[in-house]
C-alpha atoms as a PDB file:
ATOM      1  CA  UNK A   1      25.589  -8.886  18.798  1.00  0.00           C
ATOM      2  CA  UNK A   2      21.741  -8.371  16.828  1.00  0.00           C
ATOM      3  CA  UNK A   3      19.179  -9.115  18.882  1.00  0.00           C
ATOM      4  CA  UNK A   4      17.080 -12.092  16.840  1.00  0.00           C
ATOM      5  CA  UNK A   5      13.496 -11.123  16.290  1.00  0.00           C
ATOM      6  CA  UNK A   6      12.693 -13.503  18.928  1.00  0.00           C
ATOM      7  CA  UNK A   7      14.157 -11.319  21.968  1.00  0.00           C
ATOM      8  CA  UNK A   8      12.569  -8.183  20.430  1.00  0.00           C
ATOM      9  CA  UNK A   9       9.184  -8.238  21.096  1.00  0.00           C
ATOM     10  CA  UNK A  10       7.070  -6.169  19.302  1.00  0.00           C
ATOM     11  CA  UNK A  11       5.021  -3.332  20.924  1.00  0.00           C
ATOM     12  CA  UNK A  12       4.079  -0.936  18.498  1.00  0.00           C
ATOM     13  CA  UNK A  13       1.675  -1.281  15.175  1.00  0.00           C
ATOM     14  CA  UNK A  14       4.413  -1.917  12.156  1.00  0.00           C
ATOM     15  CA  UNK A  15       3.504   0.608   8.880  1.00  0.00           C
ATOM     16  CA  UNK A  16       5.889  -0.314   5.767  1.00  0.00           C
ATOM     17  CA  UNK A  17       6.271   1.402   2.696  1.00  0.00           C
ATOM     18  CA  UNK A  18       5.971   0.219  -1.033  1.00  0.00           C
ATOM     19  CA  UNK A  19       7.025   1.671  -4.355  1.00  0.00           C
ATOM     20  CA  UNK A  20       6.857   0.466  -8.094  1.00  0.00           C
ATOM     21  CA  UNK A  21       6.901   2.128 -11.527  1.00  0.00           C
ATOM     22  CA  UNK A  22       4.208   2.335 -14.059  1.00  0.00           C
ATOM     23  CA  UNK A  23       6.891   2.636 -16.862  1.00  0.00           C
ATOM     24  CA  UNK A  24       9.273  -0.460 -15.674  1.00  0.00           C
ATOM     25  CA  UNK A  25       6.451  -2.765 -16.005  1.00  0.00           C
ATOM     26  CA  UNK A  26       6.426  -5.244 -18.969  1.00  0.00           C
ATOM     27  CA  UNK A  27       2.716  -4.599 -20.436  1.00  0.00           C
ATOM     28  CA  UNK A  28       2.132  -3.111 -23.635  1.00  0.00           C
ATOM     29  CA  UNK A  29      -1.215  -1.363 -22.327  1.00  0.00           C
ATOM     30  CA  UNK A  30      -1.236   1.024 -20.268  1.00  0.00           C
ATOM     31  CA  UNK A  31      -3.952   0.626 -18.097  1.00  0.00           C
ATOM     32  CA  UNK A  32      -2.524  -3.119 -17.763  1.00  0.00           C
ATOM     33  CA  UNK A  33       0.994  -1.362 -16.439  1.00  0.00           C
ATOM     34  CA  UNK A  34      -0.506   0.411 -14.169  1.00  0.00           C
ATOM     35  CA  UNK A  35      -2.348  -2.893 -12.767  1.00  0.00           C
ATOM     36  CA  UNK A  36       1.066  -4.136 -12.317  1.00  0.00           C
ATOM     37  CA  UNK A  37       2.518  -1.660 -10.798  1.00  0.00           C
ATOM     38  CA  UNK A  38      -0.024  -1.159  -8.607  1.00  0.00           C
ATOM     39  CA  UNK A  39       0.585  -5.032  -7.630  1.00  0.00           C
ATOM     40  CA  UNK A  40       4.628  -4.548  -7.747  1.00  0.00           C
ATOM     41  CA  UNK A  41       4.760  -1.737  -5.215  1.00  0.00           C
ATOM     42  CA  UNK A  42       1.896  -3.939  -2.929  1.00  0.00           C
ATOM     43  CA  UNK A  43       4.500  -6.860  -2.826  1.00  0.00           C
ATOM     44  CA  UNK A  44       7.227  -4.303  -2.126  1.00  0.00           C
ATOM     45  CA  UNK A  45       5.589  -3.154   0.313  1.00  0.00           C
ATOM     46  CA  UNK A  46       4.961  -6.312   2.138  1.00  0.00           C
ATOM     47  CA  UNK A  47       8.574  -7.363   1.811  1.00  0.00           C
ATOM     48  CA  UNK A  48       9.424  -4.412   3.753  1.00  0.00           C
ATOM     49  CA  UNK A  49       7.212  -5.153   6.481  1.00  0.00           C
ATOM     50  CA  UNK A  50       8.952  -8.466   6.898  1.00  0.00           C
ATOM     51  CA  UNK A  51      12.115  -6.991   6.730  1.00  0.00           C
ATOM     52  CA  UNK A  52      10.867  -5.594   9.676  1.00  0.00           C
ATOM     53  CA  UNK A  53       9.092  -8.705  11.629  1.00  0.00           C
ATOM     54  CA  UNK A  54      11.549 -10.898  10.695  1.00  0.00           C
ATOM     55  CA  UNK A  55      15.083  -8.939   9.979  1.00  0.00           C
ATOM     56  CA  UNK A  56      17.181  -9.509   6.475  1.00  0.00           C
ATOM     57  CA  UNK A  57      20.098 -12.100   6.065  1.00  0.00           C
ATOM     58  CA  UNK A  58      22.708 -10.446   4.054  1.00  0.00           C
ATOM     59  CA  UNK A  59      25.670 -12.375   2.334  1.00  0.00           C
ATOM     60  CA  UNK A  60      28.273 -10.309   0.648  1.00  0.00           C
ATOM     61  CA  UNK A  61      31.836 -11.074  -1.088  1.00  0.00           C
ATOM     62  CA  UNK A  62      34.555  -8.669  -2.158  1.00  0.00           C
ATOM     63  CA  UNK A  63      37.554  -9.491  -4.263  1.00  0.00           C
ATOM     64  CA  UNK A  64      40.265  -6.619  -4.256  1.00  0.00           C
ATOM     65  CA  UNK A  65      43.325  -6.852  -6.771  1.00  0.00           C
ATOM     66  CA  UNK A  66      46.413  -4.316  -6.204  1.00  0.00           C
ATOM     67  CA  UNK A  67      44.188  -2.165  -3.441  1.00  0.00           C
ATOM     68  CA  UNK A  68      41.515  -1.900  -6.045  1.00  0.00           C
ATOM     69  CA  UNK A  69      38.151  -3.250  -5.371  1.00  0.00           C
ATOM     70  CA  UNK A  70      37.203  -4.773  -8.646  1.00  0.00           C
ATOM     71  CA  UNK A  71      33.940  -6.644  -7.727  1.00  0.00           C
ATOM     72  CA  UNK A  72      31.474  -6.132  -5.355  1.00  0.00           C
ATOM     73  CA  UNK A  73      28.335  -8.531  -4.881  1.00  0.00           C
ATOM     74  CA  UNK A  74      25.799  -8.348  -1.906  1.00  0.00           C
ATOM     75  CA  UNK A  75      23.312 -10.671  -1.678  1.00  0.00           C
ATOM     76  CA  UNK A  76      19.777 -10.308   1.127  1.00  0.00           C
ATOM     77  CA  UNK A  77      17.183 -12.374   1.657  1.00  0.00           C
ATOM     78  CA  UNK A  78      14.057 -12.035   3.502  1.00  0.00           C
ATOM     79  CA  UNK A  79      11.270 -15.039   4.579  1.00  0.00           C
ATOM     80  CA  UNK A  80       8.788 -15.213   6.631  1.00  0.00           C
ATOM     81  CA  UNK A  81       4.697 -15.231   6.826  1.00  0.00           C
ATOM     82  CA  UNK A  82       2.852 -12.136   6.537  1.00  0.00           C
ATOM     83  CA  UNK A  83      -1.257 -12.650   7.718  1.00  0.00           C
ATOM     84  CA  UNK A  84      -3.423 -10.054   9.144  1.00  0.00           C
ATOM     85  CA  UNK A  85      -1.580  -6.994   7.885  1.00  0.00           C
ATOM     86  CA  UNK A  86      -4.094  -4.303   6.179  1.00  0.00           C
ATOM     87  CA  UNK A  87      -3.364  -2.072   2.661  1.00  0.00           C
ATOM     88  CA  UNK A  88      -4.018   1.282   4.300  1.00  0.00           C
ATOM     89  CA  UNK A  89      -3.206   3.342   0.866  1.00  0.00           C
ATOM     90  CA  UNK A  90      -2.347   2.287  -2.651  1.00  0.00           C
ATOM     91  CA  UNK A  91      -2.301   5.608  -4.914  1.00  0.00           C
ATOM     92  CA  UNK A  92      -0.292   7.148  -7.679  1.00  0.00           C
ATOM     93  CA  UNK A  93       2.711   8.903  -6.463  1.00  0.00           C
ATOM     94  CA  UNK A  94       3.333  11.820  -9.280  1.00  0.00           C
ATOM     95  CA  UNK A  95       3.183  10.483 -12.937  1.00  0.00           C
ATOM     96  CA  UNK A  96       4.978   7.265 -12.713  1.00  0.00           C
ATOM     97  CA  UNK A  97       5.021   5.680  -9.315  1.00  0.00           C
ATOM     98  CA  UNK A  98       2.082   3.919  -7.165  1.00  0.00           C
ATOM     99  CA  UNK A  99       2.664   3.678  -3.810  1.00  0.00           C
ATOM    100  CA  UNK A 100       1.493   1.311  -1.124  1.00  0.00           C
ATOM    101  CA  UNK A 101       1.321   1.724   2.784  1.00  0.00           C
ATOM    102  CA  UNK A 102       0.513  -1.809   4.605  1.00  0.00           C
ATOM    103  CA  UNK A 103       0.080  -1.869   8.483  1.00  0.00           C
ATOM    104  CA  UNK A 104       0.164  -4.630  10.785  1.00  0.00           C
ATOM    105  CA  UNK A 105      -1.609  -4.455  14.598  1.00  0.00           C
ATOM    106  CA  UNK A 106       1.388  -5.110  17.110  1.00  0.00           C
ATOM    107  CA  UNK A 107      -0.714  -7.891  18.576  1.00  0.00           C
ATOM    108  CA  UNK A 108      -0.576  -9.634  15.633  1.00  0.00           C
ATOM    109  CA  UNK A 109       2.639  -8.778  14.399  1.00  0.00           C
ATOM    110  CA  UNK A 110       3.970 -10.551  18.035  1.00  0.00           C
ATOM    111  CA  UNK A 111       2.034 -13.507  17.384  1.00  0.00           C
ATOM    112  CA  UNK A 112       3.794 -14.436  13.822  1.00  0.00           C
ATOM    113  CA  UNK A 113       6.959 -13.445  15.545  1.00  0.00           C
ATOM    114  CA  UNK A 114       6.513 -16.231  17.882  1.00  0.00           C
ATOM    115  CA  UNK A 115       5.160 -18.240  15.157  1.00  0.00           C
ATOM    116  CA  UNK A 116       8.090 -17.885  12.987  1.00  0.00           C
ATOM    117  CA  UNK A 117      10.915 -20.723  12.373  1.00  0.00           C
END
């Protein structure tokens, strides 16, 4: 058995990683793309961190004809409140990646964790 958040308390600052592309985004300008990338691998970022606060529910299904898998679907889903957490770094990454590092004091990360649903 997982331990839930709950019994897990946390003791150490949490530092998450996020990642988005300059070229996947759906502007037409370029410096508007960027902007949005920029934004994208924030929110990625964040997500991560709760991943980490809060843990991810997966769901998955497989259907398997003659020994064969012939679909596959898996299905996660993260919620919970983020508040408090700093952007330590949001920079390019080589030509066409930003990158953003978020950080969130253990202090505060225990208090949302008691704070959660």
């Amino acid at each position: 058995m997982i331990p839930s958040p709950e019994t897990v308390p946390v003791t150490t600052d949490l530092t998450a990683f996020g990642f988005a592309s300059i070229t996947a985004q759906s502007a037409t300008d370029p410096a508007q793309r960027r902007l949005q990338a920029a934004r994208a691998a924030k929110l990625d970022a964040y997500r991560n961190l709760a991943e980490q606060l809060y843990g991810v529910r997966f769901a998955s299904d497989s259907v398997v004809i003659d020994a064969r898998v012939r679909e596959d679907h898996i299905r996660s889903h993260v919620e919970g409140v983020i508040a408090g957490a700093e952007i330590v770094a949001l920079e390019p990454l080589g030509n066409d990646t930003y990158q953003a590092t978020v950080k969130l004091p253990a202090a505060r990360a225990a208090l949302l964790q008691r704070r959660s649903p």
